[in-house]
PDB file of N, CA and C in Angstrom:
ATOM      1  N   UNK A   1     -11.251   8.430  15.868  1.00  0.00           N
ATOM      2  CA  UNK A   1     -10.181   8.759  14.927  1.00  0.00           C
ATOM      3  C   UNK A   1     -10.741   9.559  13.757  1.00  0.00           C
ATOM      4  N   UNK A   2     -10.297  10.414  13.217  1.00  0.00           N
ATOM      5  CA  UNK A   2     -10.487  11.401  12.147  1.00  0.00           C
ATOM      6  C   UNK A   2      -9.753  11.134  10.998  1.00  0.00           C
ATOM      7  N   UNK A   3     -10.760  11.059  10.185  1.00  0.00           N
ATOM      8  CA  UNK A   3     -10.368  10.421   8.949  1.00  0.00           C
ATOM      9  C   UNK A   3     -11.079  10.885   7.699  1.00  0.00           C
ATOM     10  N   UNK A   4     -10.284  10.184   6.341  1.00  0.00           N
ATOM     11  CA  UNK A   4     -11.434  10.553   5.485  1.00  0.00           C
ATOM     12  C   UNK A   4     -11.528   9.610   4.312  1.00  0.00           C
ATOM     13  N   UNK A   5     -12.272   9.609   3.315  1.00  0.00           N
ATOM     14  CA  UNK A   5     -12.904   8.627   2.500  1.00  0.00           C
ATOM     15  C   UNK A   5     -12.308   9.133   1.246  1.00  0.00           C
ATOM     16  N   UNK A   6     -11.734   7.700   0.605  1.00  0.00           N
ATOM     17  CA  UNK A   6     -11.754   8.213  -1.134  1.00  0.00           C
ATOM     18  C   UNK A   6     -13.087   8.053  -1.833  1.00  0.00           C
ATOM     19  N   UNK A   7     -12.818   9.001  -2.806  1.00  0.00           N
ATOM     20  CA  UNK A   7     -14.264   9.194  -4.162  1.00  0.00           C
ATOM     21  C   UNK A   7     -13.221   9.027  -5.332  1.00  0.00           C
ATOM     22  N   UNK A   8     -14.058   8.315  -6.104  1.00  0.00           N
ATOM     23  CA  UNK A   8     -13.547   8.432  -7.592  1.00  0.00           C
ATOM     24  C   UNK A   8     -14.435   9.586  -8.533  1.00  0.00           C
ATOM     25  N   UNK A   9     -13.092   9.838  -9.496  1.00  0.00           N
ATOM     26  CA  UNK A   9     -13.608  10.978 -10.508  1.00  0.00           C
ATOM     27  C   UNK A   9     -15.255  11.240 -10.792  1.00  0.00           C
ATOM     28  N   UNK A  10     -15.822  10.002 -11.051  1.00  0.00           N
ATOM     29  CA  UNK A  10     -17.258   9.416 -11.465  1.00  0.00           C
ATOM     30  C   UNK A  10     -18.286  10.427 -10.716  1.00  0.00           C
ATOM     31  N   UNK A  11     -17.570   9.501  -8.913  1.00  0.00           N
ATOM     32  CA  UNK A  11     -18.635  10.394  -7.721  1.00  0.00           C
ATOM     33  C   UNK A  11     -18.497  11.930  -7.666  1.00  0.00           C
ATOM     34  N   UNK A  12     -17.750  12.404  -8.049  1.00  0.00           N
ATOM     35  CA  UNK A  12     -17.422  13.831  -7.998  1.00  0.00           C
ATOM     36  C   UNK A  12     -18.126  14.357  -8.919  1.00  0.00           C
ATOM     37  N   UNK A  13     -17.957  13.763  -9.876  1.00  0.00           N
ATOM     38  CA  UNK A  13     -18.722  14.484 -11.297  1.00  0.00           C
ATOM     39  C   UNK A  13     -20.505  14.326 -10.841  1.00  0.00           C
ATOM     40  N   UNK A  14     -20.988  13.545 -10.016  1.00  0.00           N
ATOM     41  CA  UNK A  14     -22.229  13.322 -10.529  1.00  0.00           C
ATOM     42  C   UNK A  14     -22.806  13.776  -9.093  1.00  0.00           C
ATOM     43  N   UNK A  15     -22.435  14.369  -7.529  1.00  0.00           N
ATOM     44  CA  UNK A  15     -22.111  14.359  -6.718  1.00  0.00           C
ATOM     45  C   UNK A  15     -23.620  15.364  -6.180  1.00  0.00           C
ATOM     46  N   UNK A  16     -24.180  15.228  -5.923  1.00  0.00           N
ATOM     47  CA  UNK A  16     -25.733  15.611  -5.632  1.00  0.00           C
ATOM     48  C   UNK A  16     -25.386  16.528  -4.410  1.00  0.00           C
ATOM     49  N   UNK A  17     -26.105  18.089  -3.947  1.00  0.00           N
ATOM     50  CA  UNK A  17     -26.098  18.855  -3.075  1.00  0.00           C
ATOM     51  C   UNK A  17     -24.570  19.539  -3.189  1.00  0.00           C
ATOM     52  N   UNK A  18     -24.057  20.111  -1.969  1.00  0.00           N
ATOM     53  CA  UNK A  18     -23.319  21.002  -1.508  1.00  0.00           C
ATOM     54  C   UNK A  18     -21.904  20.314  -1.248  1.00  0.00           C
ATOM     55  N   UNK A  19     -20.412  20.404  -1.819  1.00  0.00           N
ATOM     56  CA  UNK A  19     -19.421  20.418  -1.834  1.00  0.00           C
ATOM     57  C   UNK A  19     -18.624  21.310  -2.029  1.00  0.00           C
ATOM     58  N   UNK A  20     -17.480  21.333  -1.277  1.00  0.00           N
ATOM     59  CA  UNK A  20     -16.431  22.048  -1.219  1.00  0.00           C
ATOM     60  C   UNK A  20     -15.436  21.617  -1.784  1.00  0.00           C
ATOM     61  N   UNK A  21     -15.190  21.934  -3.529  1.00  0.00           N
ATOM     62  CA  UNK A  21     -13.992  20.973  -4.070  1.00  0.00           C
ATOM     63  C   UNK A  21     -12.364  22.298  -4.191  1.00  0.00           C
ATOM     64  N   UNK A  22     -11.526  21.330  -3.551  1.00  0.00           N
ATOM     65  CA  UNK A  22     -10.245  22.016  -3.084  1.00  0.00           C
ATOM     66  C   UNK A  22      -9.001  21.607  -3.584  1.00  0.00           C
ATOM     67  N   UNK A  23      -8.801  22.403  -4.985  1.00  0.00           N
ATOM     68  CA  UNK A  23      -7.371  22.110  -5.334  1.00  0.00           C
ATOM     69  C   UNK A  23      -6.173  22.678  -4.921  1.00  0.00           C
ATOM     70  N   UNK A  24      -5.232  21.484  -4.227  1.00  0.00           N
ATOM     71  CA  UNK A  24      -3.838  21.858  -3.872  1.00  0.00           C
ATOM     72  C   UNK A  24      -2.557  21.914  -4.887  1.00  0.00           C
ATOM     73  N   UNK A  25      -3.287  21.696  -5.774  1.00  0.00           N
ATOM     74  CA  UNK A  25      -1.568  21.439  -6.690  1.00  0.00           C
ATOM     75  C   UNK A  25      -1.455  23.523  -6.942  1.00  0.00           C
ATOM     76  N   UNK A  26      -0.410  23.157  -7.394  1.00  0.00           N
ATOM     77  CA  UNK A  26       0.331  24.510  -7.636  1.00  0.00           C
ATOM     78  C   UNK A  26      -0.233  25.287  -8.354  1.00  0.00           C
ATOM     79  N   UNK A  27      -0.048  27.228  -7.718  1.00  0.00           N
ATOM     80  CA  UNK A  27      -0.638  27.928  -8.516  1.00  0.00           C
ATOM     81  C   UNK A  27      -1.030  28.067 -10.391  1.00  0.00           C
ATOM     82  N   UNK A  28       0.333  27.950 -10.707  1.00  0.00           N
ATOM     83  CA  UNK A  28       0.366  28.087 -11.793  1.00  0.00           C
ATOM     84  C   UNK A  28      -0.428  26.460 -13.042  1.00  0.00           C
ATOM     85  N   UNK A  29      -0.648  25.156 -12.463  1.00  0.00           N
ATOM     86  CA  UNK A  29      -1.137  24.121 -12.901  1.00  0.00           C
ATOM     87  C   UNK A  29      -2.741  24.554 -12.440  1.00  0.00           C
ATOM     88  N   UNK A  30      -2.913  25.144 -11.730  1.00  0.00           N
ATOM     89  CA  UNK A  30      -4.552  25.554 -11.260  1.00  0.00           C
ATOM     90  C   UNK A  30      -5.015  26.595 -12.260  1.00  0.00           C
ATOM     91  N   UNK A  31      -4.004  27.353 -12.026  1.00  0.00           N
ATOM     92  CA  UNK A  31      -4.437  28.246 -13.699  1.00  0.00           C
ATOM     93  C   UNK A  31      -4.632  28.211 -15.273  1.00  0.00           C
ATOM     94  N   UNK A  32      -3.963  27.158 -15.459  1.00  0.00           N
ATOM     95  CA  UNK A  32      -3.787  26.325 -16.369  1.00  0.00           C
ATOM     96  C   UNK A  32      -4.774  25.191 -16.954  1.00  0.00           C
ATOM     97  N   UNK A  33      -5.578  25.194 -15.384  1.00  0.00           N
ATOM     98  CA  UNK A  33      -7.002  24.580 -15.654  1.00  0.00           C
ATOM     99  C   UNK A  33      -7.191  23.514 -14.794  1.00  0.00           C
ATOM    100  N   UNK A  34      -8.359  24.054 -14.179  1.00  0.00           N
ATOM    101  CA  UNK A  34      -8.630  23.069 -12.898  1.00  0.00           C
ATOM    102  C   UNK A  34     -10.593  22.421 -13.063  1.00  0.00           C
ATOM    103  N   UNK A  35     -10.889  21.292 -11.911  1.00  0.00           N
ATOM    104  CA  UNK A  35     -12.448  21.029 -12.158  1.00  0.00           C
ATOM    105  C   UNK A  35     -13.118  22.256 -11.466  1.00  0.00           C
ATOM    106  N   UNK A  36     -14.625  22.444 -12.653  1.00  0.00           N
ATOM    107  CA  UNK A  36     -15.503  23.455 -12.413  1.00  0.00           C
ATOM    108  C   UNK A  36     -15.707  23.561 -11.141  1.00  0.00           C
ATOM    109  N   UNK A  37     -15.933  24.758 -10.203  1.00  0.00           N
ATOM    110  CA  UNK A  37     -16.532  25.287  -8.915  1.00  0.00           C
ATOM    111  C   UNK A  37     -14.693  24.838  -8.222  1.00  0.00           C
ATOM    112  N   UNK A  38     -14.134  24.164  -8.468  1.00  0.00           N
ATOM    113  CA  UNK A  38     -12.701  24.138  -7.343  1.00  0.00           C
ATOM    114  C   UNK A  38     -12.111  25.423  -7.507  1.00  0.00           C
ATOM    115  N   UNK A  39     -11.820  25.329  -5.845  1.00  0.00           N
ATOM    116  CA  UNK A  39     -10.933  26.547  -5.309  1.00  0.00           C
ATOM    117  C   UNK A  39      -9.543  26.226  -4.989  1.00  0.00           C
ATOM    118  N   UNK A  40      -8.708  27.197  -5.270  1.00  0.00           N
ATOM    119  CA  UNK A  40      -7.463  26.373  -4.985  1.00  0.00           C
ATOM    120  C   UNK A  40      -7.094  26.186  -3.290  1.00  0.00           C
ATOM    121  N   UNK A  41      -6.939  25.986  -2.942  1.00  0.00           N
ATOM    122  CA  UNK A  41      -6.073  25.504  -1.477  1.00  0.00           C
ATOM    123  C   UNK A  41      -4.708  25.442  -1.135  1.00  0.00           C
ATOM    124  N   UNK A  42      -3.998  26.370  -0.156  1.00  0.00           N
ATOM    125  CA  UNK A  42      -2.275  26.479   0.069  1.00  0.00           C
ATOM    126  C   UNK A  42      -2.515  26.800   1.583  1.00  0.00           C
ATOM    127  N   UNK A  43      -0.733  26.938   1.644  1.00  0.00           N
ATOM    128  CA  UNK A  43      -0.933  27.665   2.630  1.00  0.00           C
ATOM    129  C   UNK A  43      -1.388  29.200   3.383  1.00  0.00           C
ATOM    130  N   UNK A  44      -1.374  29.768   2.318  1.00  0.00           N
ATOM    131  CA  UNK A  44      -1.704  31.055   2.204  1.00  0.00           C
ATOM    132  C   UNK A  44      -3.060  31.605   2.321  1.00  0.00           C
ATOM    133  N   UNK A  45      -3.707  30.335   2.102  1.00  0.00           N
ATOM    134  CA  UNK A  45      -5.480  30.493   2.337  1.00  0.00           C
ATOM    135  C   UNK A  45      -6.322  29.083   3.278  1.00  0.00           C
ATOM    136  N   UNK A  46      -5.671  28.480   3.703  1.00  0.00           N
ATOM    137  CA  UNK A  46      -5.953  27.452   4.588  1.00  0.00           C
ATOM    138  C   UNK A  46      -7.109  27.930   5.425  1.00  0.00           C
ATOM    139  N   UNK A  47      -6.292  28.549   6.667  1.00  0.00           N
ATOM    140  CA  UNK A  47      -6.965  29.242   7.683  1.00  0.00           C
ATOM    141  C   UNK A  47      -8.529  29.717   7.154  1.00  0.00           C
ATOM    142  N   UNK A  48      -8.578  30.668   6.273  1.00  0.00           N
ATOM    143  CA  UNK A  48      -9.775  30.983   6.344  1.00  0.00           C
ATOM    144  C   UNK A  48     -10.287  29.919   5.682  1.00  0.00           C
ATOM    145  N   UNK A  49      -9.984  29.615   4.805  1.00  0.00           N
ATOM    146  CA  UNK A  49     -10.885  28.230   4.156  1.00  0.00           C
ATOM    147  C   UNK A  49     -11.349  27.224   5.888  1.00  0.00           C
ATOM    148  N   UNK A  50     -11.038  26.982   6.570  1.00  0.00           N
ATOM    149  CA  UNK A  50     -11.609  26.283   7.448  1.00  0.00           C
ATOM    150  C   UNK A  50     -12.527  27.575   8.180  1.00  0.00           C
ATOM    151  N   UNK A  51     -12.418  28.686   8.632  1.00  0.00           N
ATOM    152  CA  UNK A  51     -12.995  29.249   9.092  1.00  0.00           C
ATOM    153  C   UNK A  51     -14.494  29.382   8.676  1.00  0.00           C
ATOM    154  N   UNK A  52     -14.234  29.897   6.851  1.00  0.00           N
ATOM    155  CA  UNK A  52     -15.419  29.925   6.954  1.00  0.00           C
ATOM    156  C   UNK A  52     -16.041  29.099   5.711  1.00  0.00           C
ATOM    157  N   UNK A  53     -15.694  27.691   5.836  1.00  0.00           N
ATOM    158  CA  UNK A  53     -16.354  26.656   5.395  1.00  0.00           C
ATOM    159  C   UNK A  53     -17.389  25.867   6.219  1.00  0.00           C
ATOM    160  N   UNK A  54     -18.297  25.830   6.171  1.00  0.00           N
ATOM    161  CA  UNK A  54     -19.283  25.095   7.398  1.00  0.00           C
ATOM    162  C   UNK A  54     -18.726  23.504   7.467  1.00  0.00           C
ATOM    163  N   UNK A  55     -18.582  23.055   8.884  1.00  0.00           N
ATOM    164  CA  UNK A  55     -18.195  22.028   9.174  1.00  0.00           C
ATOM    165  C   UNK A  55     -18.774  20.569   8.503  1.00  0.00           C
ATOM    166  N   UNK A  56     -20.025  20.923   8.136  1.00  0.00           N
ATOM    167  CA  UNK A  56     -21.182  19.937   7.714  1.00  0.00           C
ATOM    168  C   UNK A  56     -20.775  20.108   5.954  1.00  0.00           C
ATOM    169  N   UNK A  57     -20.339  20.632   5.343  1.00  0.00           N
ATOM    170  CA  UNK A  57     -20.149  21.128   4.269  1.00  0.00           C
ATOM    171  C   UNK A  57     -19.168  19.770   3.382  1.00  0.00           C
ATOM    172  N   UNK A  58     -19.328  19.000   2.255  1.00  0.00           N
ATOM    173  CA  UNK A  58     -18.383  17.715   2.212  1.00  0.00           C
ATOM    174  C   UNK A  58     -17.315  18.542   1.626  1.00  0.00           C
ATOM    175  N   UNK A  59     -16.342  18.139   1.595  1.00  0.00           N
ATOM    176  CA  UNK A  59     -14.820  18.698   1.070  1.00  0.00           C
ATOM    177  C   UNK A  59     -14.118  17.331   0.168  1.00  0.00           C
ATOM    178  N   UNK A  60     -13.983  17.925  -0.782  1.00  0.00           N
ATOM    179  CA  UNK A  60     -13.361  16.937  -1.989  1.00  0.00           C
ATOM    180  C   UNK A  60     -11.778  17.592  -2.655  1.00  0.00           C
ATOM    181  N   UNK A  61     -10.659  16.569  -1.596  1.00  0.00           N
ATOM    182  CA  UNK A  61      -9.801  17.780  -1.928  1.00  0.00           C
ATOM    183  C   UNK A  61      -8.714  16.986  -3.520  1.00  0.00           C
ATOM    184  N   UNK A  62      -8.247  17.535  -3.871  1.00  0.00           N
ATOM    185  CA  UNK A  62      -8.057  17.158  -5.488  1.00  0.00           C
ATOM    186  C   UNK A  62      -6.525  17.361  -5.666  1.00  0.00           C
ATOM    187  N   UNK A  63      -5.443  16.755  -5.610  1.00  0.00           N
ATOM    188  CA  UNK A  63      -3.963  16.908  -6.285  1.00  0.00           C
ATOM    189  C   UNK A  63      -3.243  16.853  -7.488  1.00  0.00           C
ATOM    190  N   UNK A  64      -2.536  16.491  -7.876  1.00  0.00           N
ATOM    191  CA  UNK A  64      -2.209  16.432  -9.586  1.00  0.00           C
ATOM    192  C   UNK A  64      -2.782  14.360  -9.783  1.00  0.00           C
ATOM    193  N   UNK A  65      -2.396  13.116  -9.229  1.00  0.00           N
ATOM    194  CA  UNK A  65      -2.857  12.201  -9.520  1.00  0.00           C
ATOM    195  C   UNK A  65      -3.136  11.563  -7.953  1.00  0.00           C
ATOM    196  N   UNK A  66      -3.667  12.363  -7.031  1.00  0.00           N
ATOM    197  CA  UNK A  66      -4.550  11.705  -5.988  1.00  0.00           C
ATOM    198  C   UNK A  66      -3.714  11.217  -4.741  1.00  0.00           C
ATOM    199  N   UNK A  67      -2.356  11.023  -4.561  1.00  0.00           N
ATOM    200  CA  UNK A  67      -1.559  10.868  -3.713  1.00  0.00           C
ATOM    201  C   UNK A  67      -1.098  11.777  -2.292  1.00  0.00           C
ATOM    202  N   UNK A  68      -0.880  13.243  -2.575  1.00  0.00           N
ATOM    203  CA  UNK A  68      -0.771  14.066  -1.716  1.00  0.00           C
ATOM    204  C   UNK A  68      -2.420  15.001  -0.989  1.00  0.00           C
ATOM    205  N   UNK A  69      -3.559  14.916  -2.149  1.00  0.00           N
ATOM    206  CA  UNK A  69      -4.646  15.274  -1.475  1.00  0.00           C
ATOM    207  C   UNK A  69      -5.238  14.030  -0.171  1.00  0.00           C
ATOM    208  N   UNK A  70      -4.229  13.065   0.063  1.00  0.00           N
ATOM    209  CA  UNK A  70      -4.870  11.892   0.729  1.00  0.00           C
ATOM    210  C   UNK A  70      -4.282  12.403   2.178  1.00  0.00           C
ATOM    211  N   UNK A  71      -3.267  13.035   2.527  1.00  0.00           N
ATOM    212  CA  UNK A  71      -2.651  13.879   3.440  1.00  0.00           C
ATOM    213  C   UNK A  71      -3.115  15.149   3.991  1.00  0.00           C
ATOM    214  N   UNK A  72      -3.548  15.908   2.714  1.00  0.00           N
ATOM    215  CA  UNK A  72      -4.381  17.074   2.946  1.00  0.00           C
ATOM    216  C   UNK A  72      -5.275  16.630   3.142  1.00  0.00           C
ATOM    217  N   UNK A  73      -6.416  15.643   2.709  1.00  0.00           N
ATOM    218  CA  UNK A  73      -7.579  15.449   3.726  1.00  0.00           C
ATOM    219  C   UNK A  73      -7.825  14.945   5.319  1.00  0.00           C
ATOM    220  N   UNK A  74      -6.202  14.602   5.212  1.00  0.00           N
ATOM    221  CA  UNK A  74      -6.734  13.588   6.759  1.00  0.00           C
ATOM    222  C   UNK A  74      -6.568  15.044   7.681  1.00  0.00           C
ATOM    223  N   UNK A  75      -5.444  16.395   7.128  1.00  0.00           N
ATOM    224  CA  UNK A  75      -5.538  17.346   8.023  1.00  0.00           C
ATOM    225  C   UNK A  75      -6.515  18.182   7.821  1.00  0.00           C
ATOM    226  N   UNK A  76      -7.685  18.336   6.595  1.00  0.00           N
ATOM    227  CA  UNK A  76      -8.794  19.142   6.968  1.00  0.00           C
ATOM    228  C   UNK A  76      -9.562  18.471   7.803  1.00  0.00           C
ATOM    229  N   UNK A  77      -9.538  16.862   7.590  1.00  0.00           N
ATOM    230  CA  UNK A  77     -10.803  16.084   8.473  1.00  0.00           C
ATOM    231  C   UNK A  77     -10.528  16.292  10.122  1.00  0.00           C
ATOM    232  N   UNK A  78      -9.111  16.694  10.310  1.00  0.00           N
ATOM    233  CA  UNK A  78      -9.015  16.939  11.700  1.00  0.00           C
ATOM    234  C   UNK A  78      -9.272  18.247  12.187  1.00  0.00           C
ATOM    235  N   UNK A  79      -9.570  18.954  11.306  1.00  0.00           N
ATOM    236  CA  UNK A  79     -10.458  20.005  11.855  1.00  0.00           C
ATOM    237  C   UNK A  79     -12.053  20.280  11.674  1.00  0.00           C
ATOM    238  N   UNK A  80     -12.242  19.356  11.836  1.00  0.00           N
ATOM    239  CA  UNK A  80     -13.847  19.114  12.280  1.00  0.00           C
ATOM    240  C   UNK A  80     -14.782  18.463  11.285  1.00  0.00           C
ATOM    241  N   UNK A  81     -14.017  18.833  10.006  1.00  0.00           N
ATOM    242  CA  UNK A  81     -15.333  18.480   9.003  1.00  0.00           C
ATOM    243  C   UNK A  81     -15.673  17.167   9.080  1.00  0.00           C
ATOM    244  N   UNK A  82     -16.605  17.181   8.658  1.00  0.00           N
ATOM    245  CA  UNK A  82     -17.345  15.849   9.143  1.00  0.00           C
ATOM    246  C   UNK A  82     -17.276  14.754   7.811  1.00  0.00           C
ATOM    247  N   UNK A  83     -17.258  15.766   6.744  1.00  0.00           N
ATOM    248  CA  UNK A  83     -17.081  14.394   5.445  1.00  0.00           C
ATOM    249  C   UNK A  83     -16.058  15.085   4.684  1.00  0.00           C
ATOM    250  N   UNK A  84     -14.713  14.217   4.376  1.00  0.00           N
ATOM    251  CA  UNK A  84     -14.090  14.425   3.527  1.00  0.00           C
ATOM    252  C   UNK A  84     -13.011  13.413   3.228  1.00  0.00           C
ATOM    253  N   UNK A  85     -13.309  13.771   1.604  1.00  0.00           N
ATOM    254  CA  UNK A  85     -12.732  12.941   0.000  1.00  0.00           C
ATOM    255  C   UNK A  85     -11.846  13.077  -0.355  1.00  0.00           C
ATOM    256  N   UNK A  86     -10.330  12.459  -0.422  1.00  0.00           N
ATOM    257  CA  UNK A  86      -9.590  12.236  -1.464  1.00  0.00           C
ATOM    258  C   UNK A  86      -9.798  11.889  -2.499  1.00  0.00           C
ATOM    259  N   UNK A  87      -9.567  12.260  -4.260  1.00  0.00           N
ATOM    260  CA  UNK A  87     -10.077  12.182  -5.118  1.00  0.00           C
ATOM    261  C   UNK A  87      -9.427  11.556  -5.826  1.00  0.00           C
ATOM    262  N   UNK A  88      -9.758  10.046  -5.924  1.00  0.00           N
ATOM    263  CA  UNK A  88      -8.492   8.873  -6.457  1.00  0.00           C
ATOM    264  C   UNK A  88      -8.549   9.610  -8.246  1.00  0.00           C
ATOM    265  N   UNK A  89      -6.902   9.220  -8.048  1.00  0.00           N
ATOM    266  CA  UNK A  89      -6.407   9.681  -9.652  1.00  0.00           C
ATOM    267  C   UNK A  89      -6.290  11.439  -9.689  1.00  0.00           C
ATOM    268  N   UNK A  90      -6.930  12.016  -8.862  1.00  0.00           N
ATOM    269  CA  UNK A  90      -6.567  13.578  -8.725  1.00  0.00           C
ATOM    270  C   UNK A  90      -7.003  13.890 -10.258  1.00  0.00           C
ATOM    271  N   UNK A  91      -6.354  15.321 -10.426  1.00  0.00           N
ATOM    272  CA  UNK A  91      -6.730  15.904 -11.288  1.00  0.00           C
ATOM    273  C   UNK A  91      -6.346  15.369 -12.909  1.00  0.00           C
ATOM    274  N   UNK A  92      -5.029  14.990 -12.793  1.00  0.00           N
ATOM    275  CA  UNK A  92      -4.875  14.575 -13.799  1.00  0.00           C
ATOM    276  C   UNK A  92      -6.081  13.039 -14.464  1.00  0.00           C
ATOM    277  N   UNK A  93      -7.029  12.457 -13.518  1.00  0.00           N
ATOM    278  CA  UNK A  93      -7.936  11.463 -13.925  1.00  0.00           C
ATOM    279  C   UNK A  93      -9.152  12.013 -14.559  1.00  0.00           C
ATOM    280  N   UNK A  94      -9.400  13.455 -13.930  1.00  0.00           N
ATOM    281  CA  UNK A  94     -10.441  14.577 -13.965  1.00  0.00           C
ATOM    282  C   UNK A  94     -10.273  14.495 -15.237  1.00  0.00           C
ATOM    283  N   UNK A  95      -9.057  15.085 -15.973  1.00  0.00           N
ATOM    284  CA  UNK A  95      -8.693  15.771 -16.980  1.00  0.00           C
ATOM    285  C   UNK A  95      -9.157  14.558 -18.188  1.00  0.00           C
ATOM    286  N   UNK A  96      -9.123  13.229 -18.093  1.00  0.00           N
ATOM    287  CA  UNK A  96      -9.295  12.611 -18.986  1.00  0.00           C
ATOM    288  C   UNK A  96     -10.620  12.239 -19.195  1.00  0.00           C
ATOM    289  N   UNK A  97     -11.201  12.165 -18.194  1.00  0.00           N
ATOM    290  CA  UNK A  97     -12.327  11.891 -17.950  1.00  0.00           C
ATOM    291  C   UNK A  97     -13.271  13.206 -18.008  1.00  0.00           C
ATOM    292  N   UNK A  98     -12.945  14.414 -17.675  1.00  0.00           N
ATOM    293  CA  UNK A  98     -14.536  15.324 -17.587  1.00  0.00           C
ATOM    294  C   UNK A  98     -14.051  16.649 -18.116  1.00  0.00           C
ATOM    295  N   UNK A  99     -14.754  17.326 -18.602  1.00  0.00           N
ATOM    296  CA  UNK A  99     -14.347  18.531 -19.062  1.00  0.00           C
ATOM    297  C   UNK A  99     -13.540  19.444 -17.525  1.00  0.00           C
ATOM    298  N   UNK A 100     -12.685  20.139 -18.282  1.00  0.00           N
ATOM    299  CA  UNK A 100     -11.762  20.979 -17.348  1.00  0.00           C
ATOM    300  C   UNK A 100     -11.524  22.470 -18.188  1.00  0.00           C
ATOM    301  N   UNK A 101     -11.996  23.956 -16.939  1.00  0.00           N
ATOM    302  CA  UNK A 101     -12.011  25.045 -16.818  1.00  0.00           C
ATOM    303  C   UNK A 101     -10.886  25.669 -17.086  1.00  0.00           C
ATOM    304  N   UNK A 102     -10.551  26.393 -18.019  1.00  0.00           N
ATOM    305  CA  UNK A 102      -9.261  26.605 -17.991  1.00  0.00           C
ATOM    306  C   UNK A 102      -9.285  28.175 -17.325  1.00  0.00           C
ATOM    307  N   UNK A 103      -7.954  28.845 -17.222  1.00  0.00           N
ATOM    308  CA  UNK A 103      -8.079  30.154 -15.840  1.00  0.00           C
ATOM    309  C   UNK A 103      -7.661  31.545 -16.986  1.00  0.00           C
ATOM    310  N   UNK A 104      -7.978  30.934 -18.243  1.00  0.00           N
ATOM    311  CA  UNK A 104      -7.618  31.266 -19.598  1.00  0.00           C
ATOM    312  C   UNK A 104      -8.654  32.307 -20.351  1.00  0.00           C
ATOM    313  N   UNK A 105      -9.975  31.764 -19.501  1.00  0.00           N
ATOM    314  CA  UNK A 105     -11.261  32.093 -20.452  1.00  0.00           C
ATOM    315  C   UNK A 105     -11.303  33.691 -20.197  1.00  0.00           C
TER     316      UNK A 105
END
């Protein structure tokens, strides 16, 4: 069965080697300011995001408070990747907790 694991804000922030962090919430809240190195994620860029993300690569995918990235991970984990995170509390936990990039600078 294909599945995937929650991380809290903490593990993300302190998260050693190579991740793929993937925000789904909406264009305009991503611009507005999302966590450092995240890319946003839709439908519009899915496809290649699996293409050319290496399978071995962990994926930490990120929503507004952690509920709908738990959906989007179980469908990236079914395409092969081998480790991937729902990010309890999503972005809005990020936001209280760790500095956040705004799309402003």
């Amino acid at each position: 069965m294909t599945t995937f694991s929650h991380i809290s804000v903490e593990d993300v922030a302190n998260f050693n080697g190579d991740v793929a962090i993937v925000d789904i919430r909406d264009p305009q809240s991503y611009a507005n300011g999302h966590m450092p190195n995240a890319a946003p994620l839709n439908n519009d860029n899915f496809a290649t995001f699996i293409e050319h993300t290496p399978k071995d690569t962990p994926v930490v995918v990120v929503c507004y408070h952690g509920i709908s990235s738990q959906q989007a991970a179980r469908v990236i984990a079914e395409q092969g990747f081998n480790t991937v995170y729902s990010m309890d509390g999503g972005f809005e936990a990020w936001r209280l907790a760790q500095p956040v990039e705004s799309g402003l600078s």
